[in-house]
C-alpha atoms as a PDB file:
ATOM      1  CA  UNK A   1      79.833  98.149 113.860  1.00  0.00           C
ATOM      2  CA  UNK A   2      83.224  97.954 112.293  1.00  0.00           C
ATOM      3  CA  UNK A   3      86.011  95.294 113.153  1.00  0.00           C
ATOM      4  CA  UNK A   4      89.067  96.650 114.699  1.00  0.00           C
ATOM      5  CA  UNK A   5      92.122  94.182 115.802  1.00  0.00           C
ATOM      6  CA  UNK A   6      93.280  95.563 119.203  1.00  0.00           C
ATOM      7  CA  UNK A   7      96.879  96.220 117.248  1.00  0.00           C
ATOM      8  CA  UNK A   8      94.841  98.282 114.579  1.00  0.00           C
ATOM      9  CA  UNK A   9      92.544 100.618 116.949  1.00  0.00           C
ATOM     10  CA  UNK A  10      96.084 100.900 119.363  1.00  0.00           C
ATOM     11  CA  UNK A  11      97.798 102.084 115.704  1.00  0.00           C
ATOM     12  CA  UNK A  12      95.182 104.399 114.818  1.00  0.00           C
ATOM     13  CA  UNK A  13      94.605 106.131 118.180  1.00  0.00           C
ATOM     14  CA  UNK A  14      98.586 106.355 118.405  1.00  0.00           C
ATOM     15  CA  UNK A  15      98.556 108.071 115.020  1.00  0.00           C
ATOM     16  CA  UNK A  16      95.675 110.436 115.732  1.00  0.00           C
ATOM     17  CA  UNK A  17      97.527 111.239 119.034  1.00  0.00           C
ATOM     18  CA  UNK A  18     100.838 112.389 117.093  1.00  0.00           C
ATOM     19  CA  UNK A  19      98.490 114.495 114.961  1.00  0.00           C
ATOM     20  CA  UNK A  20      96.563 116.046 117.314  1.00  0.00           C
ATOM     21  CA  UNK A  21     100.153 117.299 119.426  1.00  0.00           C
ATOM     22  CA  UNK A  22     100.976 118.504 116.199  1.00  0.00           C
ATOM     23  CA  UNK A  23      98.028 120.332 115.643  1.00  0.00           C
ATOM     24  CA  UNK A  24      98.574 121.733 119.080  1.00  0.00           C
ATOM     25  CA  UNK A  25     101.896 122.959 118.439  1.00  0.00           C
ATOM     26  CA  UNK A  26     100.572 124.601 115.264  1.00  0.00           C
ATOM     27  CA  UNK A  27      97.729 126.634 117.244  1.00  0.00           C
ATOM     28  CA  UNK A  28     100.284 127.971 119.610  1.00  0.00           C
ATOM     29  CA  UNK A  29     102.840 128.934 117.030  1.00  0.00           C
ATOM     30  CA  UNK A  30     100.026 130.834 115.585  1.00  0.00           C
ATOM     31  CA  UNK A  31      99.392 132.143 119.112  1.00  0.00           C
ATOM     32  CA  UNK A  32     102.900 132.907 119.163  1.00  0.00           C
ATOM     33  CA  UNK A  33     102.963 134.457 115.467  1.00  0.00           C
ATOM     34  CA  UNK A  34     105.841 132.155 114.691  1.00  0.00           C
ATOM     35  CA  UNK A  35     107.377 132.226 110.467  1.00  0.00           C
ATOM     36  CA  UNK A  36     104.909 131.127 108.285  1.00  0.00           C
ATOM     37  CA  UNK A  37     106.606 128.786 106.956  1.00  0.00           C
ATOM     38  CA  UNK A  38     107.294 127.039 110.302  1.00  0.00           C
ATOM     39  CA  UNK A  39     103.316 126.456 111.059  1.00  0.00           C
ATOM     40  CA  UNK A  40     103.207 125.040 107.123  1.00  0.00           C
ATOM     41  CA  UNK A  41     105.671 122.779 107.988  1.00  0.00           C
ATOM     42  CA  UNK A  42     103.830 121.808 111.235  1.00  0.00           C
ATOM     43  CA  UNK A  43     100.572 121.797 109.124  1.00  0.00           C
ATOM     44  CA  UNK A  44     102.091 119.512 106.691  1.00  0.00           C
ATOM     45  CA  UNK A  45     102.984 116.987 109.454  1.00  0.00           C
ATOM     46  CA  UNK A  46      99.177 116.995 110.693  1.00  0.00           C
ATOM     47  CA  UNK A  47      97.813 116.473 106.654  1.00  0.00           C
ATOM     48  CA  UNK A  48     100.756 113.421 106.194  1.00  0.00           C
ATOM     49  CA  UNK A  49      99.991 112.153 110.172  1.00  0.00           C
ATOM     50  CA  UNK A  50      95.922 112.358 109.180  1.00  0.00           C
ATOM     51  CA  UNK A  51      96.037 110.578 105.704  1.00  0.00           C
ATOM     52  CA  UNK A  52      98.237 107.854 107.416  1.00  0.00           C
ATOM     53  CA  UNK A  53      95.376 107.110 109.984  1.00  0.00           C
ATOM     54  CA  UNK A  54      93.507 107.015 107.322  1.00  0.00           C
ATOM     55  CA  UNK A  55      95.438 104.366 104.963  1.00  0.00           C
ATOM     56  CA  UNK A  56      95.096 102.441 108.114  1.00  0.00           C
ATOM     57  CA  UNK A  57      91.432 102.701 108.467  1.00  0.00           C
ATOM     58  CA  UNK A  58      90.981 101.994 104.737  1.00  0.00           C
ATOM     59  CA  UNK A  59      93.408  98.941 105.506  1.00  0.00           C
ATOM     60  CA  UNK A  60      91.055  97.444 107.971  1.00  0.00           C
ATOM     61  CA  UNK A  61      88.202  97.821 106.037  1.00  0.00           C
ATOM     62  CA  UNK A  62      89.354  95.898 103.442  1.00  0.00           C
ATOM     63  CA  UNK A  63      90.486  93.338 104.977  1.00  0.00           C
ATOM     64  CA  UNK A  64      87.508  92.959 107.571  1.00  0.00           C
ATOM     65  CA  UNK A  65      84.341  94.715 106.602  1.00  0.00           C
ATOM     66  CA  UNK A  66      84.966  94.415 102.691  1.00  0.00           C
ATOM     67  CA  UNK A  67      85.956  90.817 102.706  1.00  0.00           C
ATOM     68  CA  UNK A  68      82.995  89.974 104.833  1.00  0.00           C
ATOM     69  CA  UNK A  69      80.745  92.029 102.808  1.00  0.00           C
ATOM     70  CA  UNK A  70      82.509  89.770  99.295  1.00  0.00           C
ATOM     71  CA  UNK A  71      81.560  86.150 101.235  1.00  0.00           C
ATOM     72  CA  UNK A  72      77.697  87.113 101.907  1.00  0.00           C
ATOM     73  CA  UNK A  73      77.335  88.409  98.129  1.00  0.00           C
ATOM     74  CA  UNK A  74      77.766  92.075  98.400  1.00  0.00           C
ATOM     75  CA  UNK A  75      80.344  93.122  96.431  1.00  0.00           C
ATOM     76  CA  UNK A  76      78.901  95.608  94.527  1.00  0.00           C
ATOM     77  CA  UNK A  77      77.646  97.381  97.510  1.00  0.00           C
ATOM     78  CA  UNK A  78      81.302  97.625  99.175  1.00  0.00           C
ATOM     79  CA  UNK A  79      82.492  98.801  96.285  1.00  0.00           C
ATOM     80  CA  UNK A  80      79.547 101.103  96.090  1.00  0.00           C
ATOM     81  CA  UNK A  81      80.980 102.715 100.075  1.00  0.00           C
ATOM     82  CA  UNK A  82      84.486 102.433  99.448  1.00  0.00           C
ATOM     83  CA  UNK A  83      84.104 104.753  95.901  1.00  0.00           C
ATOM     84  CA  UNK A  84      81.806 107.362  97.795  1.00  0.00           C
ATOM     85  CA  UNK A  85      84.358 107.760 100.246  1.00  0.00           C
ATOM     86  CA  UNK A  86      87.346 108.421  96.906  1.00  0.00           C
ATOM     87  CA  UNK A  87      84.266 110.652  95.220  1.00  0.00           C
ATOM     88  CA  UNK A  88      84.118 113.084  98.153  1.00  0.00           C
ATOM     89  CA  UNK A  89      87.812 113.587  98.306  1.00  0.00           C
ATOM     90  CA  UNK A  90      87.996 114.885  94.828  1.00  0.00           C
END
């Protein structure tokens, strides 16, 4: 189960929140069959909003799960999740 700070889960739900309206807006404009390049500038908040959250996340990890993993001798295996996670964005 991963370590969350009140402040950090409040953070990421606000952020996901923000996204999600945009993401809203972005289905209606195409409801709406607003300019193109409005809904990419919509989309483009969502992408930023989402990769935010997820600096956050990331963040956390480090600092909880990751340094908890380095005190009990598992290193290697941290490093071993947080590179999967880099691997799969590629």
């Amino acid at each position: 189960m991963a370590y969350r700070p009140k402040d950090t889960q409040e953070r990421i739900l606000h952020r996901l929140k923000i996204a999600k309206g945009h993401l809203e807006k972005i289905i209606t404009m195409i409801e709406e069959d607003r300019y193109c390049i409005d809904v990419l500038h919509q989309m483009q908040a969502v992408e930023s909003g989402i990769r935010e959250t997820g600096n956050v996340i990331l963040e956390n990890h480090l600092k909880t799960c990751v340094a908890d993993a380095i005190s009990k001798g598992e290193k290697d295996k941290a490093i071993s999740e947080i590179m999967e996670v880099f691997k799969r964005k590629s």
